[in-house]
N, C-alpha and C. Protein backbone atom coordinates (compact mmCIF):
# COMPACT_ATOMS: atom_id res chain seq x y z
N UNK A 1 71.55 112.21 107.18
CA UNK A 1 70.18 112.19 107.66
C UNK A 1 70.05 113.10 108.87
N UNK A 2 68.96 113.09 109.07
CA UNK A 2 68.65 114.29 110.52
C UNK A 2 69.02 113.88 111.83
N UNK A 3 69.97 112.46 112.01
CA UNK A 3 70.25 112.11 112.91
C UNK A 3 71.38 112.38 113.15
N UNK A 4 72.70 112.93 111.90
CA UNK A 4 73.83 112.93 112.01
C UNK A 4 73.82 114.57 111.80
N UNK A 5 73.00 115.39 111.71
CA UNK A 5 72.95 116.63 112.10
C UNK A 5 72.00 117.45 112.57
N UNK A 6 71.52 117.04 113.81
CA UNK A 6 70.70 117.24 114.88
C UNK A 6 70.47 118.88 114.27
N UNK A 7 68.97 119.39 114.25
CA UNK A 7 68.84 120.63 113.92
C UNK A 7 69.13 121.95 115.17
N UNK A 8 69.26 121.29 116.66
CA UNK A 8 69.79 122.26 117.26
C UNK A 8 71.02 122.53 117.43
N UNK A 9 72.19 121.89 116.68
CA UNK A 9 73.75 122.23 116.99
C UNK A 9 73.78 123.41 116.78
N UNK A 10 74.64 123.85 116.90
CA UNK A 10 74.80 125.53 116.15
C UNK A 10 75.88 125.39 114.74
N UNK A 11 76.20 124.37 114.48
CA UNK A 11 77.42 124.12 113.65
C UNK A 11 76.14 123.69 112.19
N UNK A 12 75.09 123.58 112.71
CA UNK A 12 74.25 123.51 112.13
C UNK A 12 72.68 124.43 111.55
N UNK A 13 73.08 125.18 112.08
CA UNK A 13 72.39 126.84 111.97
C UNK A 13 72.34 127.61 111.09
N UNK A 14 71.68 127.92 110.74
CA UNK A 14 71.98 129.35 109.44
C UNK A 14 72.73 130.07 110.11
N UNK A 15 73.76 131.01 109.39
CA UNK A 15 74.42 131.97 109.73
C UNK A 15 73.69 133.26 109.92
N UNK A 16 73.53 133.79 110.99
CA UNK A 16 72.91 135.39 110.95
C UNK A 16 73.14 135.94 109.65
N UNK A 17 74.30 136.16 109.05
CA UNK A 17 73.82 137.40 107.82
C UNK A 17 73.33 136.45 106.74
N UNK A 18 73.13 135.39 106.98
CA UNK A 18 72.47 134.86 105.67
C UNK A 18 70.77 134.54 106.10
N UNK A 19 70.68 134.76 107.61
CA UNK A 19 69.16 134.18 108.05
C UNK A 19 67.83 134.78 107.12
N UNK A 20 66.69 133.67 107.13
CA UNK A 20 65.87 133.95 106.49
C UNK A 20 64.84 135.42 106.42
N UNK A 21 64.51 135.74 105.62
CA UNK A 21 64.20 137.46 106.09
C UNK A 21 62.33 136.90 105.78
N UNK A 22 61.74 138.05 106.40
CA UNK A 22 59.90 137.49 106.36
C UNK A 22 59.74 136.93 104.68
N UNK A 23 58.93 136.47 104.37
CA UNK A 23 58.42 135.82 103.16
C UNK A 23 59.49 135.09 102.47
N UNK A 24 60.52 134.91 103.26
CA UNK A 24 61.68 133.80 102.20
C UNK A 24 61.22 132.58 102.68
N UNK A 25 61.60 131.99 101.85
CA UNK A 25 61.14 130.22 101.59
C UNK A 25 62.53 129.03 102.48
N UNK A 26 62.47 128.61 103.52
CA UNK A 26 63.20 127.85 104.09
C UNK A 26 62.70 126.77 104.83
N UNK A 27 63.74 125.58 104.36
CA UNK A 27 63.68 124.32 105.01
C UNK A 27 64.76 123.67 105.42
N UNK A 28 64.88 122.21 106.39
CA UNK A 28 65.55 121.79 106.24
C UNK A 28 66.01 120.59 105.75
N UNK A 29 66.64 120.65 105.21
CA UNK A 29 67.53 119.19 103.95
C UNK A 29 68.06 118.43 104.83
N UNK A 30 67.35 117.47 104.15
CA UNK A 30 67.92 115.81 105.32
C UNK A 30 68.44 114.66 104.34
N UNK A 31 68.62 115.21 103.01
CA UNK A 31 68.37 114.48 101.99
C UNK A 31 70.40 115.10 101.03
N UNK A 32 70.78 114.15 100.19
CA UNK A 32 71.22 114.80 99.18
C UNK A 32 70.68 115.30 98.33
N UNK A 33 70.10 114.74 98.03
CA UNK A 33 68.52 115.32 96.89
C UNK A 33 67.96 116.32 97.46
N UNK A 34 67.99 117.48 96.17
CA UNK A 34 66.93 118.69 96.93
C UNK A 34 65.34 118.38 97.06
N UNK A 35 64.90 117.49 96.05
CA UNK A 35 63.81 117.39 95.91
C UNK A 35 63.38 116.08 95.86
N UNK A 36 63.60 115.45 97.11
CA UNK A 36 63.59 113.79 97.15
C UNK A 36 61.92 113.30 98.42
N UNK A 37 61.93 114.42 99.28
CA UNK A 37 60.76 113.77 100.38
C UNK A 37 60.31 114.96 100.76
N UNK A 38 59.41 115.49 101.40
CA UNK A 38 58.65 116.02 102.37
C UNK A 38 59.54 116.32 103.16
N UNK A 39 59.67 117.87 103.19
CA UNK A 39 59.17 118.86 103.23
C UNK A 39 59.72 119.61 101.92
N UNK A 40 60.41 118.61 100.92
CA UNK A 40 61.28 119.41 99.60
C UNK A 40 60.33 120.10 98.29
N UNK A 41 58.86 119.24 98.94
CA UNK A 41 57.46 119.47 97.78
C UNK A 41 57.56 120.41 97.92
N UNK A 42 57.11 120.80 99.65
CA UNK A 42 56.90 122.43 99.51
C UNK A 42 57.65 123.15 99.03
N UNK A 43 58.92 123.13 99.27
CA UNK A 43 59.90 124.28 98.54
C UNK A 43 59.37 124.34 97.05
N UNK A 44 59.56 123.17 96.54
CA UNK A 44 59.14 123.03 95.05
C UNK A 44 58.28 123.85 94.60
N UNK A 45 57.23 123.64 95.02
CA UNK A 45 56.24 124.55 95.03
C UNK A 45 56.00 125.73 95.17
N UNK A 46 56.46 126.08 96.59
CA UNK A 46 56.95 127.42 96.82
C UNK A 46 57.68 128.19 95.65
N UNK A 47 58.92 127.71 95.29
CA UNK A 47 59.04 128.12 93.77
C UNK A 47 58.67 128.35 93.05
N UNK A 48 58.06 127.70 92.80
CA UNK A 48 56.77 127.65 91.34
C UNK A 48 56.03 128.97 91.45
N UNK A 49 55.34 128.77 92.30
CA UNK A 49 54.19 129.57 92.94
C UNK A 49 54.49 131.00 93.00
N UNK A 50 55.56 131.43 93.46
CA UNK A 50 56.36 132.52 93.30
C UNK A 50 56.84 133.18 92.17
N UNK A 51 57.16 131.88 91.14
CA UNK A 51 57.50 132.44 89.94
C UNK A 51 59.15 132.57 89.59
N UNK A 52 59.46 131.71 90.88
CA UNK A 52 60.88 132.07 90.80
C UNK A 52 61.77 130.70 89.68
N UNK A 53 62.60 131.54 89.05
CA UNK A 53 63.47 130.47 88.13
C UNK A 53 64.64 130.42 88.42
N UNK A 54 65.66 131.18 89.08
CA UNK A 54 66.40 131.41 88.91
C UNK A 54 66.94 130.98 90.95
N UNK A 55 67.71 129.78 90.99
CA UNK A 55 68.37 129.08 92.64
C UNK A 55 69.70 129.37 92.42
N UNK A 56 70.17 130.07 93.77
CA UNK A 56 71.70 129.74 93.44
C UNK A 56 72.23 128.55 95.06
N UNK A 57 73.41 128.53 94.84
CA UNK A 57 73.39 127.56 95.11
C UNK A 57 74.76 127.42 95.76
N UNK A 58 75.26 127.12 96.85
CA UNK A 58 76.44 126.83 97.85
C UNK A 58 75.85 125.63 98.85
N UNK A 59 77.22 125.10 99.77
CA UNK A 59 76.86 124.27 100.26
C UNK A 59 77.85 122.95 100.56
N UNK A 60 77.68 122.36 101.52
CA UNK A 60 78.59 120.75 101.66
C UNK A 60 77.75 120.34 101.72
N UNK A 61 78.26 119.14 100.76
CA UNK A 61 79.81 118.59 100.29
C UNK A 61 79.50 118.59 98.59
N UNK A 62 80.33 119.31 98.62
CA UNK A 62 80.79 119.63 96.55
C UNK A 62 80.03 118.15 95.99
N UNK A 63 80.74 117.01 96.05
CA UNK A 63 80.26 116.09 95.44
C UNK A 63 79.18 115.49 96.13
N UNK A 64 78.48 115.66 96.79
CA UNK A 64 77.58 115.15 97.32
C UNK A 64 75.99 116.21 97.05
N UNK A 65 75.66 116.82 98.04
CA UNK A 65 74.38 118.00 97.77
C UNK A 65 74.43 118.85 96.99
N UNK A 66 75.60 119.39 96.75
CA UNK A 66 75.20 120.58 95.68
C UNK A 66 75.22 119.88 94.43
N UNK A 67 76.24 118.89 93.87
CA UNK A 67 76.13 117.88 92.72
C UNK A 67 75.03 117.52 92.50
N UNK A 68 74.09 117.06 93.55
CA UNK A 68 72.71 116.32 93.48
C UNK A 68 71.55 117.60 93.23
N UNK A 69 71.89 118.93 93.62
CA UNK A 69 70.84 120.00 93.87
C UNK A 69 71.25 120.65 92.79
N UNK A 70 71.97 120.75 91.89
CA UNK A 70 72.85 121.05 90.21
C UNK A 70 71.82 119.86 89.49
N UNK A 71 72.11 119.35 89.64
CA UNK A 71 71.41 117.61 88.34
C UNK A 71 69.63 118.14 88.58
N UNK A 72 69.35 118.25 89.98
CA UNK A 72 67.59 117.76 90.01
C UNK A 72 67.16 119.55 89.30
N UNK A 73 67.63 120.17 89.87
CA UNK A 73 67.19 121.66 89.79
C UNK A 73 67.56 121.99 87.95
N UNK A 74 68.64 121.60 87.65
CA UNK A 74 68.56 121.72 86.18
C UNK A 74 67.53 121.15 85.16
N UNK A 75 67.44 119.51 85.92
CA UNK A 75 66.40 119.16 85.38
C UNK A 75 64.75 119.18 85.54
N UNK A 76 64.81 120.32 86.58
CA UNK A 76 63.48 120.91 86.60
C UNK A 76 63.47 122.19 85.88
N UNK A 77 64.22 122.56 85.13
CA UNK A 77 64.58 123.86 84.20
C UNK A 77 64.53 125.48 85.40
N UNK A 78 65.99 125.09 86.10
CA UNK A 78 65.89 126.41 86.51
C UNK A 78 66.97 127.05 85.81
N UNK A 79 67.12 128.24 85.99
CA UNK A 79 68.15 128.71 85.59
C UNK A 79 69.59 128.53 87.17
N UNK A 80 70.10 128.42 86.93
CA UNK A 80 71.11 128.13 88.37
C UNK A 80 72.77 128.84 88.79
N UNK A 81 73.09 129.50 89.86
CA UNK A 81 74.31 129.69 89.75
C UNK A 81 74.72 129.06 90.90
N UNK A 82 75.93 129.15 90.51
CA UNK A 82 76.80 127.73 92.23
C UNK A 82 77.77 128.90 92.31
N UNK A 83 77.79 129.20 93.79
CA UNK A 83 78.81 129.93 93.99
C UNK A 83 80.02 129.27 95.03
N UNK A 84 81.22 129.11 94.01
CA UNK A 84 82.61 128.27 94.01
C UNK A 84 82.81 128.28 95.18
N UNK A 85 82.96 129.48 95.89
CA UNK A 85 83.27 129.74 96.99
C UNK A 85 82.45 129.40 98.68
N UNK A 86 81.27 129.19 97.90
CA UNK A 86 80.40 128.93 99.08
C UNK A 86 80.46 127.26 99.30
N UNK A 87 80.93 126.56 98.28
CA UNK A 87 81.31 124.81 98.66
C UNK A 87 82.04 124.60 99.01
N UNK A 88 82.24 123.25 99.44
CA UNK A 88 83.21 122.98 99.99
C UNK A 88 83.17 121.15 99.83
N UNK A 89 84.75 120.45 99.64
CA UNK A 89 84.42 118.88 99.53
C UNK A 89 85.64 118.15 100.42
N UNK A 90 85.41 117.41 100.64
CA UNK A 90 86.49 116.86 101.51
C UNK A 90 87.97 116.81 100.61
N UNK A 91 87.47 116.68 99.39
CA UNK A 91 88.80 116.07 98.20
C UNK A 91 88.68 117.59 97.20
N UNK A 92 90.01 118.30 97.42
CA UNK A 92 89.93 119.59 96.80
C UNK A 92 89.73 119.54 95.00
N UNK A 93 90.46 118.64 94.86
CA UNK A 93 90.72 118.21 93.45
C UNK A 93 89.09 118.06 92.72
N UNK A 94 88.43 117.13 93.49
CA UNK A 94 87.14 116.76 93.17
C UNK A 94 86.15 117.99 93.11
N UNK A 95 86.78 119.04 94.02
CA UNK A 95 85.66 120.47 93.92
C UNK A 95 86.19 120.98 93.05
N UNK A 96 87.50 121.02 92.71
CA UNK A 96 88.23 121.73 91.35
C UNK A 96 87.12 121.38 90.02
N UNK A 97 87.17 120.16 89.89
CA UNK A 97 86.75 119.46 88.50
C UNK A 97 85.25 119.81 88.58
N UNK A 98 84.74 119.60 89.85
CA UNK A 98 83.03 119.76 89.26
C UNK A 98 82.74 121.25 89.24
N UNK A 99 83.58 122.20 89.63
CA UNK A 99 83.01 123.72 89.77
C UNK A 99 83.42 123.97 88.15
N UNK A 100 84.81 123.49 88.05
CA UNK A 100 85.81 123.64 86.41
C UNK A 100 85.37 122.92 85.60
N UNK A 101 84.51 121.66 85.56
CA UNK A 101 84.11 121.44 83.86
C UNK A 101 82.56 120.19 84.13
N UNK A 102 82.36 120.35 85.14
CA UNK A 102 81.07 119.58 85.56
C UNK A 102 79.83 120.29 85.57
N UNK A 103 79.63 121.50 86.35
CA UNK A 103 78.91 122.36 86.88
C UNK A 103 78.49 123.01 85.67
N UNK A 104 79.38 123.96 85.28
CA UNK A 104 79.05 124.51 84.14
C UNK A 104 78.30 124.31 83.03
N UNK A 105 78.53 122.80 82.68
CA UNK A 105 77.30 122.29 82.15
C UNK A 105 76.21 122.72 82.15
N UNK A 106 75.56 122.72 83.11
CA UNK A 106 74.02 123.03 84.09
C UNK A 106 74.04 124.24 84.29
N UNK A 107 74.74 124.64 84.79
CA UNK A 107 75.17 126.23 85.86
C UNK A 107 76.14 127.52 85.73
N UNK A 108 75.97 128.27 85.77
CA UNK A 108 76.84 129.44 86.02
C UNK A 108 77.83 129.27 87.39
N UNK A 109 79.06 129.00 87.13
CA UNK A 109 79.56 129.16 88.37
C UNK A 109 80.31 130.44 88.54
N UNK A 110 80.21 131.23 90.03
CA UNK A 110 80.69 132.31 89.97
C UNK A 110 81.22 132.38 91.36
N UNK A 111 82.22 133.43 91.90
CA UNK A 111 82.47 133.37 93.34
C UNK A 111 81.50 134.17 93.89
N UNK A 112 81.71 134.24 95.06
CA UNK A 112 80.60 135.20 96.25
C UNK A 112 80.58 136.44 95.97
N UNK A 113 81.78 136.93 95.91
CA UNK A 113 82.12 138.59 95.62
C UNK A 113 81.35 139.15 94.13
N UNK A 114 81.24 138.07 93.03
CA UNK A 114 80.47 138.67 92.12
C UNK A 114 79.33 138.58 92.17
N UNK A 115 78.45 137.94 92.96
CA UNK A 115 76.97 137.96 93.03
C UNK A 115 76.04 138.80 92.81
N UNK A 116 76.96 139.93 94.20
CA UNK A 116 75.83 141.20 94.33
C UNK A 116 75.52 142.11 92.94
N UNK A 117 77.17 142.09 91.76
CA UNK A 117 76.46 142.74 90.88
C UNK A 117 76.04 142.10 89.73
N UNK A 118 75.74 141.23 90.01
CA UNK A 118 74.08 140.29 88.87
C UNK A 118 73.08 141.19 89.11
N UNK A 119 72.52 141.45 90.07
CA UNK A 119 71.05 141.80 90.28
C UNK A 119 70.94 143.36 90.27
């Protein structure tokens, strides 16, 4: 919750080379669920609205948010990639299995380094 990660830490910050650039869509997640309360409509929307189908997707904790943001986002029909490298779980084994035969299900999983040449 937003109490156990205060939005001014810095451990809690976007990273400069990933910061939001004008007209990108950002919030912050207080939730495991991507799309569970206010302010997640808007994103939702924002999506929509944009036209965009296609989320990718990194993040802690493997079994926790990105698991939960894989399930809701699939089942809002996006298209989705998780990039392996950008998660992370407390239990390595457990990020093994859901990137290796969980994920895939739903998602494209790919590392960081292949991203740039998708697009």
């Amino acid at each position: 919750n937003g109490r156990r990660h205060p939005p001014r830490r810095t451990e809690t910050q976007i990273h400069a080379r990933l910061a939001p650039q004008d007209g990108d869509l950002s919030y912050r997640k207080i939730r495991f669920g991507t799309f569970m309360r206010e302010p997640s409509k808007g994103l939702l929307d924002g999506l929509r609205d944009r036209g965009i189908d296609t989320v990718v997707i990194g993040g802690v904790v493997t079994s926790g948010a990105v698991l939960s943001a894989v399930r809701q986002l699939a089942d809002l029909d996006f298209r989705l990639l998780v990039l392996e490298d950008c998660c992370a779980d407390y239990d390595a084994e457990v990020h093994r299995v859901l990137c290796e035969k969980v994920f895939p299900r739903q998602a494209r999983v790919i590392k960081s380094s292949e991203f740039g040449g998708l697009f």
